[in-house]
Protein backbone atom coordinates (compact mmCIF):
# COMPACT_ATOMS: atom_id res chain seq x y z
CA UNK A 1 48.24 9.81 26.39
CA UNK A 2 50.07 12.10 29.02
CA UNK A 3 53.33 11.85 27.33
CA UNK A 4 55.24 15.16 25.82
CA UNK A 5 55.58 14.41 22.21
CA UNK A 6 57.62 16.96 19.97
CA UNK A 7 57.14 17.33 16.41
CA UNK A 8 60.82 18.44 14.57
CA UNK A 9 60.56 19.66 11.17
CA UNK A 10 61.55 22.96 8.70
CA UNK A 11 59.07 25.36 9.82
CA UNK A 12 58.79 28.24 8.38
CA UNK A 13 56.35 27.31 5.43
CA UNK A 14 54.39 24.98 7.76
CA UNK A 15 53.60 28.03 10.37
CA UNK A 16 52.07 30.55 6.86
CA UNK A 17 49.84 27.59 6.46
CA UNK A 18 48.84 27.13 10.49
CA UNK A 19 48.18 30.69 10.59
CA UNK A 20 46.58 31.05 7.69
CA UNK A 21 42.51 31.47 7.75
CA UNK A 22 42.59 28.88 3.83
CA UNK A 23 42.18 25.69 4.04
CA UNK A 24 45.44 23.79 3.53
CA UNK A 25 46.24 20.24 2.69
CA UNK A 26 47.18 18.60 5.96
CA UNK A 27 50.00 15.78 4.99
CA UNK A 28 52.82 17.45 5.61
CA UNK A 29 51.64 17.70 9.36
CA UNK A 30 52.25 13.96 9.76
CA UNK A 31 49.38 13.31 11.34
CA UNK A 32 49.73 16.22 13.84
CA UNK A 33 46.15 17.58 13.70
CA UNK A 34 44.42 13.95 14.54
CA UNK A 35 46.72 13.99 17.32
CA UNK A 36 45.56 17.35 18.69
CA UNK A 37 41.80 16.47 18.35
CA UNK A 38 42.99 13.59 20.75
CA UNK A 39 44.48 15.33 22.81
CA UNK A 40 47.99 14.18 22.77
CA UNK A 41 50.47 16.67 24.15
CA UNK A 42 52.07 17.91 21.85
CA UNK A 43 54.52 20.54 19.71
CA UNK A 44 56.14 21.20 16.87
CA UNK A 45 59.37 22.74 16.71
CA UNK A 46 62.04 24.05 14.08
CA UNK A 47 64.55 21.38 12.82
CA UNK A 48 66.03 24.44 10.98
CA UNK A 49 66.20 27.21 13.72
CA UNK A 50 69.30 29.78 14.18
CA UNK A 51 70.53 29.78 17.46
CA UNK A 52 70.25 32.98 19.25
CA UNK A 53 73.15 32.60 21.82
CA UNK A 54 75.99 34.02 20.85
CA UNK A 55 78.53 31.03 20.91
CA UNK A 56 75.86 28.94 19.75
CA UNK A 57 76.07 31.08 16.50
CA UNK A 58 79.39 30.77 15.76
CA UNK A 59 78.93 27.33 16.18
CA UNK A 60 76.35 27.04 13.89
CA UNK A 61 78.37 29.33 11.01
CA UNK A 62 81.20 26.79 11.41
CA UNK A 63 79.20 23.39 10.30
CA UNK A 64 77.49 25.47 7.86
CA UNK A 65 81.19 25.85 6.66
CA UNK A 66 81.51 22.23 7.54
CA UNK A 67 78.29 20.47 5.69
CA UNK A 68 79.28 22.42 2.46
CA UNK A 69 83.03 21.07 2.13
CA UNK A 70 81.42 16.68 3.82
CA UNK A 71 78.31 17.88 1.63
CA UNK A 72 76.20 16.37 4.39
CA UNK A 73 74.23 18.26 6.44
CA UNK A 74 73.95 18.03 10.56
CA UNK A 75 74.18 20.00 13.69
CA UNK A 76 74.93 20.25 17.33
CA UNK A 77 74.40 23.77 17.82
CA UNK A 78 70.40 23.07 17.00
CA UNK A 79 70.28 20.40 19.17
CA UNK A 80 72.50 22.47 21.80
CA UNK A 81 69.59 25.23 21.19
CA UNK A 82 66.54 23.00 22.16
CA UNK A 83 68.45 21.19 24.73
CA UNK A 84 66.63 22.49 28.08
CA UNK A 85 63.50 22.04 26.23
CA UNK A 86 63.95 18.47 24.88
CA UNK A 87 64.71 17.34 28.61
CA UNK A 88 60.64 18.04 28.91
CA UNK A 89 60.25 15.90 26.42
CA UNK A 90 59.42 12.17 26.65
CA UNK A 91 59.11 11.08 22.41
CA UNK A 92 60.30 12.71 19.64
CA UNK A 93 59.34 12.63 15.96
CA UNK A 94 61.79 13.76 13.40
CA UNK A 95 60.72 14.03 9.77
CA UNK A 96 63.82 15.34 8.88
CA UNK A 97 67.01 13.72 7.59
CA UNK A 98 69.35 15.94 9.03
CA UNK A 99 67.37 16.61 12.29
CA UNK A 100 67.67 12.90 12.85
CA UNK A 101 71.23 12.55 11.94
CA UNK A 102 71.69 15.59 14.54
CA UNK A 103 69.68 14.44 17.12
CA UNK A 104 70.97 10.89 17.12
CA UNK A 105 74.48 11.90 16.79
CA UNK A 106 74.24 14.13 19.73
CA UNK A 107 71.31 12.63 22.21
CA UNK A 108 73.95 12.17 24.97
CA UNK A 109 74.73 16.03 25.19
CA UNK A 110 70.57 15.99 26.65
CA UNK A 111 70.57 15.67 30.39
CA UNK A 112 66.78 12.97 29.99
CA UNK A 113 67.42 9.40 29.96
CA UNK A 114 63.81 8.91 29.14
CA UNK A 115 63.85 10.48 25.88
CA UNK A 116 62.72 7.97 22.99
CA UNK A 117 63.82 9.04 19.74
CA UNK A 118 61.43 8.05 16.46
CA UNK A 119 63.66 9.09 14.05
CA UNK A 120 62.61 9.01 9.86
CA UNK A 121 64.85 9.21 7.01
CA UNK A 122 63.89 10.28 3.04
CA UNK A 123 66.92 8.24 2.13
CA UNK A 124 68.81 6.78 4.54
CA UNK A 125 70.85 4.82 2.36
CA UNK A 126 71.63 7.55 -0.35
CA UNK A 127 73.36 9.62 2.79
CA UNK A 128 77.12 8.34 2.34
CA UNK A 129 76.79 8.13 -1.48
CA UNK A 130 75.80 12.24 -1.21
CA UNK A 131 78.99 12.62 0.72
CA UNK A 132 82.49 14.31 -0.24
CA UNK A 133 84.05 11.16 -1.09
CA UNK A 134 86.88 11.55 0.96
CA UNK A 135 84.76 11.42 4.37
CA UNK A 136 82.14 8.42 3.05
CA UNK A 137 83.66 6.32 5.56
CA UNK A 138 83.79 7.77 8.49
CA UNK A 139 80.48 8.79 7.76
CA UNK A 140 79.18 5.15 7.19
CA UNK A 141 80.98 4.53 10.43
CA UNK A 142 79.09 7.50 12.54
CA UNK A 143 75.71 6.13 10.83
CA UNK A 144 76.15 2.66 12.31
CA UNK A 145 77.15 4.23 15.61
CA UNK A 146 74.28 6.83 15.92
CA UNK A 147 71.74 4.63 14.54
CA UNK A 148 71.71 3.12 17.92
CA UNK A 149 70.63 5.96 20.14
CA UNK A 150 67.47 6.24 17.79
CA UNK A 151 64.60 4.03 19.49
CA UNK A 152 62.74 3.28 16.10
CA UNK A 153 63.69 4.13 12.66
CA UNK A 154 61.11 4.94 9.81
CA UNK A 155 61.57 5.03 6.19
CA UNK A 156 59.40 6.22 2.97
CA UNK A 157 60.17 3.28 0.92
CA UNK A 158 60.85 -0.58 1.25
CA UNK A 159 63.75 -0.67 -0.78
CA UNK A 160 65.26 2.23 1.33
CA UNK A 161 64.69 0.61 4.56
CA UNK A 162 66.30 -3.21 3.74
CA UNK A 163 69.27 -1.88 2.04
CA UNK A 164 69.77 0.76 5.39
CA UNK A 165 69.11 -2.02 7.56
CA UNK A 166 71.94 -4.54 5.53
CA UNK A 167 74.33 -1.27 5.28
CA UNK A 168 73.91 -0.32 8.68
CA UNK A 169 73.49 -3.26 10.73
CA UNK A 170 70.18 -1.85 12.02
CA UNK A 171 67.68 -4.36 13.60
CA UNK A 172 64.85 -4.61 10.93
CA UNK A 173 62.43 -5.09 14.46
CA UNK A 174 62.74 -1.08 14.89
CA UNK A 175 62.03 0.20 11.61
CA UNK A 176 58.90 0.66 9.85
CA UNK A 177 57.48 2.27 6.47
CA UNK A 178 55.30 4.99 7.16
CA UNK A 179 52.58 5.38 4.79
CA UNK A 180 52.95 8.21 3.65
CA UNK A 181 49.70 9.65 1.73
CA UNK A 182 48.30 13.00 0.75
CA UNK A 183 45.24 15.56 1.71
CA UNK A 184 42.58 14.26 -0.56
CA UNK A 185 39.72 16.05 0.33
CA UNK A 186 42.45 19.25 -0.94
CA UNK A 187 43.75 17.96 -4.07
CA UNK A 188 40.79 17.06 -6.03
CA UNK A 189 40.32 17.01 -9.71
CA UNK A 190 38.45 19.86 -12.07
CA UNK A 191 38.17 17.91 -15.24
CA UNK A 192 36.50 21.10 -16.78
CA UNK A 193 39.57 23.25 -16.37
CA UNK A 194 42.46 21.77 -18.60
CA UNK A 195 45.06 23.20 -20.88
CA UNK A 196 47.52 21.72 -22.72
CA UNK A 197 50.86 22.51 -21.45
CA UNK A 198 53.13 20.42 -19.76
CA UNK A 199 54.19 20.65 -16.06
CA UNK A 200 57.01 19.77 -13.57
CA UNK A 201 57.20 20.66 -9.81
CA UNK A 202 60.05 20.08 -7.34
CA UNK A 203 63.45 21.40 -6.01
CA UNK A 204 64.66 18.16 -4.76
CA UNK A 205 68.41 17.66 -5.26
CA UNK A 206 67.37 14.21 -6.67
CA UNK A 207 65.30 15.81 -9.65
CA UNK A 208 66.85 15.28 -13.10
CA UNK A 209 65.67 18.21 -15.31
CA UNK A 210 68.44 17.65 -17.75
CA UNK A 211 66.43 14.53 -18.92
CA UNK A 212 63.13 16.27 -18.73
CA UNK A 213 64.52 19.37 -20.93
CA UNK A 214 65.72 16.95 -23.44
CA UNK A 215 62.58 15.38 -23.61
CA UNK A 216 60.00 18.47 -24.17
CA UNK A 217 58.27 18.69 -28.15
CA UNK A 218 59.26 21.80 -29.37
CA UNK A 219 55.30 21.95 -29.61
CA UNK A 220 54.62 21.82 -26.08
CA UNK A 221 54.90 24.81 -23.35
CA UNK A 222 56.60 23.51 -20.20
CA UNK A 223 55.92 25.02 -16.98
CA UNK A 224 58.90 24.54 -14.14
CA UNK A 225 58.23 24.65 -10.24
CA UNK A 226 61.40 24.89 -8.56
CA UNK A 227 64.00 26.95 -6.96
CA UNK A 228 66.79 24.97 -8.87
CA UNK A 229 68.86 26.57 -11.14
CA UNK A 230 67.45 25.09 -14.21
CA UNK A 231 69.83 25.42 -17.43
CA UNK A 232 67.66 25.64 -20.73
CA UNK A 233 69.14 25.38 -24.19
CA UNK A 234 67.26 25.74 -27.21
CA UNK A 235 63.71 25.23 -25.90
CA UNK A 236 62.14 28.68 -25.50
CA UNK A 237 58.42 27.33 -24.23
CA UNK A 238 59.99 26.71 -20.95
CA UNK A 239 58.84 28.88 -18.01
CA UNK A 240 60.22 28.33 -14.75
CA UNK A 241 58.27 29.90 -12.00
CA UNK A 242 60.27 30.09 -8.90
CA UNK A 243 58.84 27.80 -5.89
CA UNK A 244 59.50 24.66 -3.56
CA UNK A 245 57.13 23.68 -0.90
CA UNK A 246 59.28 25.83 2.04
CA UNK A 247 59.78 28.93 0.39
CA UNK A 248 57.21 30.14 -2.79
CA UNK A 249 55.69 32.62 -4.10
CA UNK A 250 52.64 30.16 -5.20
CA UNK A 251 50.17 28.69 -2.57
CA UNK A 252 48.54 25.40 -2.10
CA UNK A 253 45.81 26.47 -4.32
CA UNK A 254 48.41 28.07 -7.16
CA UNK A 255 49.88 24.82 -7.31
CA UNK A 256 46.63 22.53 -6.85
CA UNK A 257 45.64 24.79 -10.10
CA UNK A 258 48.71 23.95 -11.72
CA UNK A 259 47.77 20.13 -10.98
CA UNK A 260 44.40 20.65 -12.76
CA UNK A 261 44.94 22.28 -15.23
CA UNK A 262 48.02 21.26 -17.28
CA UNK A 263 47.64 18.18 -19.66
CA UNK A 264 51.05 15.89 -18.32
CA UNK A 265 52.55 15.99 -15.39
CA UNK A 266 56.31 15.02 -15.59
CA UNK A 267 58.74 14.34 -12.60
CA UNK A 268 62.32 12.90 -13.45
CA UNK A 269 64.79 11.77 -10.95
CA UNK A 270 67.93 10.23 -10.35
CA UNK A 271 68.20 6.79 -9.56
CA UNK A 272 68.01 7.01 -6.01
CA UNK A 273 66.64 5.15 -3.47
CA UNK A 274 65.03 7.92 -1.30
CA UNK A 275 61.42 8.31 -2.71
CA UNK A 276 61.79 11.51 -4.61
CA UNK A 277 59.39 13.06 -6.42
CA UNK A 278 56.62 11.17 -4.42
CA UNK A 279 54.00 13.74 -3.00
CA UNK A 280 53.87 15.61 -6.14
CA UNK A 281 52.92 12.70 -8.16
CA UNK A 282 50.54 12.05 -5.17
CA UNK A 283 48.88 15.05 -5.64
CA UNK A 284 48.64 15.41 -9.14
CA UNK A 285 47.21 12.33 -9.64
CA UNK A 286 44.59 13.00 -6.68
CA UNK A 287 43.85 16.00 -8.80
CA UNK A 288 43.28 14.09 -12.03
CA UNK A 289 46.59 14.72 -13.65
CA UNK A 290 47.95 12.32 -16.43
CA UNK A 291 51.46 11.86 -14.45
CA UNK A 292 54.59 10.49 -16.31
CA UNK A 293 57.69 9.63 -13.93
CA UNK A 294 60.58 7.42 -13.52
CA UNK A 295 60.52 4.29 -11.61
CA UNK A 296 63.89 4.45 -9.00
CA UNK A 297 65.76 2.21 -7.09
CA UNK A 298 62.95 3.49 -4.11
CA UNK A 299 60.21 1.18 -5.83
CA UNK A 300 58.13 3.51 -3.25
CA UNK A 301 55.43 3.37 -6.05
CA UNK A 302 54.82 -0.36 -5.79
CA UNK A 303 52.37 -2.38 -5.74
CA UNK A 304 49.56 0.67 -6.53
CA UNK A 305 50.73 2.82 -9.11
CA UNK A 306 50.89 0.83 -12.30
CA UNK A 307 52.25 1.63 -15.81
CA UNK A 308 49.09 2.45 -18.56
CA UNK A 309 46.56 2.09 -15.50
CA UNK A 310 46.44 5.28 -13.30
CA UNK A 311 50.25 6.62 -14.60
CA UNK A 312 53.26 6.14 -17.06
CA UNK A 313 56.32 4.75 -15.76
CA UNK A 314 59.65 5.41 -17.82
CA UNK A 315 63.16 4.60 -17.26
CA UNK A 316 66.00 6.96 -15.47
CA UNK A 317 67.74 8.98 -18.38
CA UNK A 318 65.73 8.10 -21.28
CA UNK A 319 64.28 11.27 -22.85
CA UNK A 320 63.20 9.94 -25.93
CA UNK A 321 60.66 7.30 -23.86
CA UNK A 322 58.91 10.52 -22.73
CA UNK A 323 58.88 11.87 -25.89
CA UNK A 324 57.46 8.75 -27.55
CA UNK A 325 54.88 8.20 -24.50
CA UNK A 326 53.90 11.93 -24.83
CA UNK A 327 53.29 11.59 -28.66
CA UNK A 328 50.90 7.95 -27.78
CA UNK A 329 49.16 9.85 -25.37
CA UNK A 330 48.32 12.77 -27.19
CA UNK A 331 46.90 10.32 -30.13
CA UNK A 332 44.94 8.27 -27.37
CA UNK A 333 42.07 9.84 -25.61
CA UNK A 334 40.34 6.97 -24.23
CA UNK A 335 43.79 5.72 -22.82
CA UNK A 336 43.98 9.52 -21.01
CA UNK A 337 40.82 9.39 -19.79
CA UNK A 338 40.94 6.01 -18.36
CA UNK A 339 44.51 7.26 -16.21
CA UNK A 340 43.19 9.71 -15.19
CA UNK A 341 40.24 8.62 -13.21
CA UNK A 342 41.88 5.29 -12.50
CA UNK A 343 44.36 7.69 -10.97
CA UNK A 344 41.59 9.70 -8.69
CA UNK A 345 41.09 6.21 -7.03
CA UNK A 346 43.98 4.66 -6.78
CA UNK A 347 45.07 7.58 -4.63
CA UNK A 348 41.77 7.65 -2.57
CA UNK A 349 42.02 3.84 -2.17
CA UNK A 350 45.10 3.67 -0.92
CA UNK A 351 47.38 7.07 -0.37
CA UNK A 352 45.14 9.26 1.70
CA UNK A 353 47.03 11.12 4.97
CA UNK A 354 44.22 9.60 7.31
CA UNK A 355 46.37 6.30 7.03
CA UNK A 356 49.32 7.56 8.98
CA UNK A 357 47.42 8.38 11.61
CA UNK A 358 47.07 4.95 13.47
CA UNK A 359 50.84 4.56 12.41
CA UNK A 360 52.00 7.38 14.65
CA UNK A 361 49.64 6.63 17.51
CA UNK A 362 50.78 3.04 17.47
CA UNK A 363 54.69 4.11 17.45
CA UNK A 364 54.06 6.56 20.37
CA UNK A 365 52.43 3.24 22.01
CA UNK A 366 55.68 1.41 21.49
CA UNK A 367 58.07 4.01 22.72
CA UNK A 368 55.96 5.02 26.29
């Protein structure tokens, strides 16, 4: 319970919402509220900071340079930057792939020896493939190597975490899935507020909106949430609103509206094996959306979310399956209905935020 713990994620969005009077849905936090009530010591830090010393600056413009030609993305002038405070540290938590790829790669630059490292990766094993394919590797060769200066590894999906662990000759012993869930007493349903357009969120590099464009009705408005640069042909009831969760010009509420309110919910991805895609269908379907997605390599929505039960499930690249599903939908109101609140419990049953909280008490318990 005395131990120093230090939270490392992108901050900026995450401080508007601490020091913001509205309530705001608390999964993103990782469990970092329960924590406080029990007074753990704790903090939460930047994974994104710019250093403000000077050489530290220059250092930092150069792997910008750097991570744009490998296409990966780490740093030692962050880690440089937090270095006298980490050695006050006894166990940090990194919900950040590249913070964890930094911090691992660089741990013995930090003069404390008892500094455990619980490291978590989106998609651990989609990190070479994402590479310039001239460095993969030497990159798959620095991931084996760093991997062992992290004291536990965590992962968002099954699927992600065996093939890492096979890849990277990680011990399956220090892994873990966390179980990841979502703010339910925030997203919650308004059944008397719907409207029939259709609705994607999510500036993930791992979203596919070609397949989603392809696969609109002419009939149907679409409403975009993203920050990607979205191309659109020929389908004019498009409207892309600018947003990601770190930098938007909606709120929590905007988008819990969004949730409500639109008829479908659509997220396509690649097939990847990080979990993309996940807390938006999460939340939608926690707010009574009608959510169609594709099912990924990740398999992160197994065993609970289940095809014409609380969601529809399509195959990677296949437009015209949305299409078709959209049409059956639209011509079956008792088979909407039944989603939907099947989809309201699933989520409470089994993908509320309270459930990672004995998961990171019990990992700070392993590392003291």
């Amino acid at each position: 319970m005395n131990k120093n713990i230090a939270y490392f994620f992108p901050i900026n969005s995450r401080y508007k919402r601490l020091n913001s009077e509205e309530y705001f849905p608390n999964e993103f936090f990782y469990s970092y509220f329960s924590l406080k009530k029990k007074n753990y010591k704790i903090d939460i830090f930047d994974s994104r900071i710019n250093p403000i010393n000077f050489r530290l600056k220059i250092l930092s413009i150069i792997e910008k340079i750097r991570n744009r030609i490998i296409n990966l993305s780490y740093s030692k002038s962050i880690i440089l930057n937090y270095k006298k405070k980490i050695q006050n540290i006894d166990i940090i938590f990194s919900f950040h792939d590249s913070f964890s790829y930094s911090i691992a790669k660089y741990k013995k630059h930090i003069n404390n020896t008892n500094l455990k490292l619980c490291c978590g990766f989106m998609g651990l094993s989609d990190m070479e493939n994402r590479a310039n394919k001239i460095f993969k590797k030497k990159i798959k060769n620095n991931i084996i190597d760093l991997i062992n200066n992290i004291d536990h590894v965590f992962f968002f999906s099954s699927e992600d975490r065996n093939r890492s662990c096979k890849k990277y000759l990680i011990d399956i012993n220090k892994t873990s899935i966390i179980p990841f869930g979502i703010d339910t007493n925030f997203w919650i349903p308004d059944v008397n507020n719907k409207e029939n357009y259709l609705l994607s969120v999510g500036s993930d590099f791992n979203r596919d909106y070609n397949t989603l464009i392809n696969a609109i009705p002419l009939n149907y408005k679409c409403i975009i949430i993203s920050k990607i640069k979205i191309q659109i042909k020929n389908n004019y009831n498009i409207e892309i609103l600018k947003g990601s969760y770190g930098d938007s010009l909606l709120d929590d509420k905007d988008i819990k509206k969004f949730y409500q309110k639109c008829k479908y919910l659509i997220i396509t991805t690649h097939n990847v094996f990080q979990p993309s895609g996940q807390s938006v269908i999460l939340q939608a379907m926690s707010c009574g959306a009608i959510v169609i997605f594709t099912k990924t390599k990740s398999k992160w929505y197994l065993p609970y979310l289940k095809h014409k039960k609380n969601c529809i499930i399509v195959d990677c690249y296949q437009s015209q399956q949305i299409k078709n599903y959209i049409s059956y939908l639209d011509q079956n109101s008792s088979l909407r209905k039944k989603i939907s609140i099947n989809a309201i419990n699933t989520i409470k049953q089994n993908y509320k935020s309270s459930n990672m909280d004995q998961y990171i008490e019990n990992l700070i318990s392993m590392n003291e």
